[in-house]
Protein backbone atom coordinates (compact mmCIF):
# COMPACT_ATOMS: atom_id res chain seq x y z
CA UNK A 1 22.13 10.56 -23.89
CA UNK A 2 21.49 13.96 -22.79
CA UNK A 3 17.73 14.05 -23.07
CA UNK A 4 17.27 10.38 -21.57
CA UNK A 5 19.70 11.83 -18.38
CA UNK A 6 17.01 14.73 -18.31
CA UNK A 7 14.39 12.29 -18.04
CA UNK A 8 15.45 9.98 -15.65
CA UNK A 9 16.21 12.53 -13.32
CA UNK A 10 12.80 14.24 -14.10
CA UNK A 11 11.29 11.19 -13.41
CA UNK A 12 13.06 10.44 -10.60
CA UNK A 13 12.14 14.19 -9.02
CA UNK A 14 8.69 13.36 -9.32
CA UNK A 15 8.51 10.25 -7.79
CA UNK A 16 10.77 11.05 -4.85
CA UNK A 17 9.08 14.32 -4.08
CA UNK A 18 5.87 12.04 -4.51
CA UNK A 19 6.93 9.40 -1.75
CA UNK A 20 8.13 12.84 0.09
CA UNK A 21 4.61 14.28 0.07
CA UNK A 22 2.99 11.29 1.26
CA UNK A 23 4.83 10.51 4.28
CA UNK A 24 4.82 14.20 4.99
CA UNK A 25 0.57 13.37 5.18
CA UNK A 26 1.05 10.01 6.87
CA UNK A 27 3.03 11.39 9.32
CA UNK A 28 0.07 13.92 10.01
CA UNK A 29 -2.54 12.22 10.54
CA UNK A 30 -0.58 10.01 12.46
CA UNK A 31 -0.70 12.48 14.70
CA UNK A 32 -4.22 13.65 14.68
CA UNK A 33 -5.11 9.98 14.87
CA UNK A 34 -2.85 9.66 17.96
CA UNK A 35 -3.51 12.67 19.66
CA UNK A 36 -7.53 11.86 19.16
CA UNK A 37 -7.21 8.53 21.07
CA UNK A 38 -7.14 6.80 18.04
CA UNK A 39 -3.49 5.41 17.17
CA UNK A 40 -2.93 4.16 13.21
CA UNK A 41 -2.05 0.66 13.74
CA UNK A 42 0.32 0.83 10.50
CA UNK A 43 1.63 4.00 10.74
CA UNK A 44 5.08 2.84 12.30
CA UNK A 45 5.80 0.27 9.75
CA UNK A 46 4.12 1.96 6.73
CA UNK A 47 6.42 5.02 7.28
CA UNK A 48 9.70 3.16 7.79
CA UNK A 49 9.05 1.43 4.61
CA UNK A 50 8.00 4.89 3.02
CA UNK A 51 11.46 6.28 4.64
CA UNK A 52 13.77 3.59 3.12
CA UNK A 53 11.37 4.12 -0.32
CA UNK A 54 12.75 7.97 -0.34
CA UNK A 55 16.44 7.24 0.33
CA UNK A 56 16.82 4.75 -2.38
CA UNK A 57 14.74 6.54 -4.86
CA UNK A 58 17.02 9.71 -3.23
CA UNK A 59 19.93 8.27 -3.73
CA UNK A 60 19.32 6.96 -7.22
CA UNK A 61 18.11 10.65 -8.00
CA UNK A 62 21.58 12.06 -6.02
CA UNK A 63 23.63 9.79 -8.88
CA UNK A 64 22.33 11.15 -12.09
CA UNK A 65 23.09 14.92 -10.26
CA UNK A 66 26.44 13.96 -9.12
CA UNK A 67 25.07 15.35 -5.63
CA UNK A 68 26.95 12.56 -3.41
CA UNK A 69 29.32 13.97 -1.47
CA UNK A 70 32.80 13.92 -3.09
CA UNK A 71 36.35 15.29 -3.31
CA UNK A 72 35.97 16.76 -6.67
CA UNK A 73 39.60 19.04 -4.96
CA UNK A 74 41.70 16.30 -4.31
CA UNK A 75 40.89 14.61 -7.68
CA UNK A 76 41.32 18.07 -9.98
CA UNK A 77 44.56 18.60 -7.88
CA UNK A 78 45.91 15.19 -9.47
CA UNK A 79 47.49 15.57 -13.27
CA UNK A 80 45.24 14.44 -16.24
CA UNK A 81 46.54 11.10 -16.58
CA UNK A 82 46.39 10.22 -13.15
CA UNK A 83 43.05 11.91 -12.76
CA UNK A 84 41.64 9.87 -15.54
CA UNK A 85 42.85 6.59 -13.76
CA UNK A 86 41.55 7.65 -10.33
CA UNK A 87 38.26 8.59 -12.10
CA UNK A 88 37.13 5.36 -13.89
CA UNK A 89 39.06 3.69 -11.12
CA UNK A 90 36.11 5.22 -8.47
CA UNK A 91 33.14 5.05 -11.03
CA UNK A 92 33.98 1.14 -11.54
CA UNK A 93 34.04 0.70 -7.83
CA UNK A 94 30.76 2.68 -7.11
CA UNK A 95 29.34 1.05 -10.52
CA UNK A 96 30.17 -2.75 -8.71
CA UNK A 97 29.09 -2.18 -5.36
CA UNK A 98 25.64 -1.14 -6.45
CA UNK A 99 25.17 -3.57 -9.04
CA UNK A 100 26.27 -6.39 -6.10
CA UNK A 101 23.85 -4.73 -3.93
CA UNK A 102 21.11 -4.90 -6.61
CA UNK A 103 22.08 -9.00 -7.22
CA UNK A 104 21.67 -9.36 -2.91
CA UNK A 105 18.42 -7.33 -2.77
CA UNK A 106 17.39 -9.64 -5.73
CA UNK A 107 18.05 -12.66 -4.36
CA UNK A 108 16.40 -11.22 -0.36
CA UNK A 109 13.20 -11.00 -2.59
CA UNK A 110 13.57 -14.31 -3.75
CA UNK A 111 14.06 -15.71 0.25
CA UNK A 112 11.12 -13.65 0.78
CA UNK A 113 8.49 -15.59 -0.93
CA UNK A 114 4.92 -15.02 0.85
CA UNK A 115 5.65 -12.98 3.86
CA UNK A 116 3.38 -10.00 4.37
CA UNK A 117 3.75 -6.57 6.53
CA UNK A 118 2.70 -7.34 9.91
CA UNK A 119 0.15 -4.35 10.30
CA UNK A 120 -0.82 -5.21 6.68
CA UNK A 121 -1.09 -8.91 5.72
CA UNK A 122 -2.42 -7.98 1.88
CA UNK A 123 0.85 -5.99 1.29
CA UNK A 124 3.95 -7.97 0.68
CA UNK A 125 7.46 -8.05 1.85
CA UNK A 126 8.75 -8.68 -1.44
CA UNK A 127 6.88 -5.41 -2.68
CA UNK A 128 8.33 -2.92 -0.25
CA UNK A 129 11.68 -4.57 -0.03
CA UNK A 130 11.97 -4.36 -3.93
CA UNK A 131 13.67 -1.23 -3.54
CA UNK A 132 16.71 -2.66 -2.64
CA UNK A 133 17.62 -4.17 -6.17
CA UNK A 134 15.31 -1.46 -7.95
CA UNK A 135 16.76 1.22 -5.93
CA UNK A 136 20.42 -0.15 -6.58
CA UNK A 137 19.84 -0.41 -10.22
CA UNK A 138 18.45 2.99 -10.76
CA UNK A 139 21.46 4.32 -8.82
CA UNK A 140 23.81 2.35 -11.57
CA UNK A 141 21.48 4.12 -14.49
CA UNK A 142 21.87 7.41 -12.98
CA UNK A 143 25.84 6.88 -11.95
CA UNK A 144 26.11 5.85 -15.89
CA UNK A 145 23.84 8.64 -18.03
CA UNK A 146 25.91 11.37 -15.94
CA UNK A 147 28.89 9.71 -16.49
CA UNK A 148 29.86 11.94 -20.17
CA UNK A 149 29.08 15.03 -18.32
CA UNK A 150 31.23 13.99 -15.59
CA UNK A 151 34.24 12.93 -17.61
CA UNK A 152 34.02 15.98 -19.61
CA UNK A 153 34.12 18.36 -15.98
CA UNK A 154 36.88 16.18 -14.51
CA UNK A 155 39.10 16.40 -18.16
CA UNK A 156 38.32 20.21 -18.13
CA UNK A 157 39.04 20.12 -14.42
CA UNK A 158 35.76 21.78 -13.83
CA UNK A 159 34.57 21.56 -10.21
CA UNK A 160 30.65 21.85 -9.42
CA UNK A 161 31.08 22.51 -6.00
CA UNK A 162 33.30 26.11 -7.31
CA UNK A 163 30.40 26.45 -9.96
CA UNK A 164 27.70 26.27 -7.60
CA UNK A 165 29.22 28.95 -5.37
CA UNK A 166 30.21 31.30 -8.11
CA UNK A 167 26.60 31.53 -9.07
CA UNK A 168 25.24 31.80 -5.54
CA UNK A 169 27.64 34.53 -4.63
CA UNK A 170 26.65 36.75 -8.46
CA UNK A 171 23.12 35.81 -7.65
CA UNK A 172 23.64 37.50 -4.03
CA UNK A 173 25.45 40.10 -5.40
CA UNK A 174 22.80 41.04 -8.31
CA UNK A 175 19.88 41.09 -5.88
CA UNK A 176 22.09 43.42 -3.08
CA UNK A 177 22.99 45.73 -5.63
CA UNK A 178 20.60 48.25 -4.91
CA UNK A 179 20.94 48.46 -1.09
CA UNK A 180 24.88 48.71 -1.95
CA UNK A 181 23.97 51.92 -4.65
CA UNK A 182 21.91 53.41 -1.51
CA UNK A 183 24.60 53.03 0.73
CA UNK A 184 27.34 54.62 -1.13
């Protein structure tokens, strides 16, 4: 489970950055098309598209990291038993709404049928809108390969957040040392 959570996220670092890079370039020579005289005619709706691409993907990439924003405090402040409830209580919740999403963006695609981009009539709607479902479903993949590592930091009553600091604040502290020797 370990190595396939390694991989989606891998995977899903790749591709995001990817989608990250390219709007980054769209986006430029957007503007050295506009500020020539000569506007993009897709640029607007190409990048939208390419904006919704990254937050899904981002998102999806955000749940196998456990990077959403949470109250990891309020839950570790809660005894085991009732932390344990709470826990599968919010994963099952988060777990639903995404699948439900996923079934909706499904079925959208489906409404869909033959409708094209309006800048670009040989790209279709139900191409760039199949992030939605794809998106959603990733998100549930990622939400469930982190899961084990999850239950074992909320049993343990481990917080990330605390973790994350700790190691900025030695990391900090290694690299000042030697302006701190000088000083004293």
């Amino acid at each position: 489970m370990q190595f396939a959570a390694v991989l989606f996220r891998r995977t899903l670092e790749v591709f995001t950055m990817t989608l990250i890079t390219f709007l980054a370039l769209i986006v430029i020579l957007a503007v050295i098309f506009r500020y020539s005289g000569y506007s993009l005619v897709w640029y607007d709706e190409v990048a939208s598209v390419m904006l919704a691409w990254i937050t899904y993907y981002g998102a999806a990439l955000a749940a196998v990291r456990r990077s959403h924003l949470s109250f990891s405090g309020v839950l570790l402040a809660l005894p085991l038993t009732l932390r344990k409830i709470v826990f599968l209580m919010g994963e099952a919740i988060v777990i639903a709404m995404f699948a439900a999403m996923a079934w909706a963006g499904w079925f959208v695609l489906q409404i869909m049928g033959g409708e094209t981009l309006i800048s670009l009539p040989w790209v279709g709607l139900q191409f760039t809108q199949s992030v939605i479902p794809v998106g959603c479903a990733l998100f549930v993949i990622g939400q469930l390969l982190s899961l084990p590592e999850a239950w074992q930091r909320m049993v343990t009553a481990l917080d990330v957040e605390t973790e994350e600091m700790n190691h900025e604040i030695a990391k900090a502290q290694k690299s000042d040392a030697p302006f701190n020797e000088r000083a004293a």
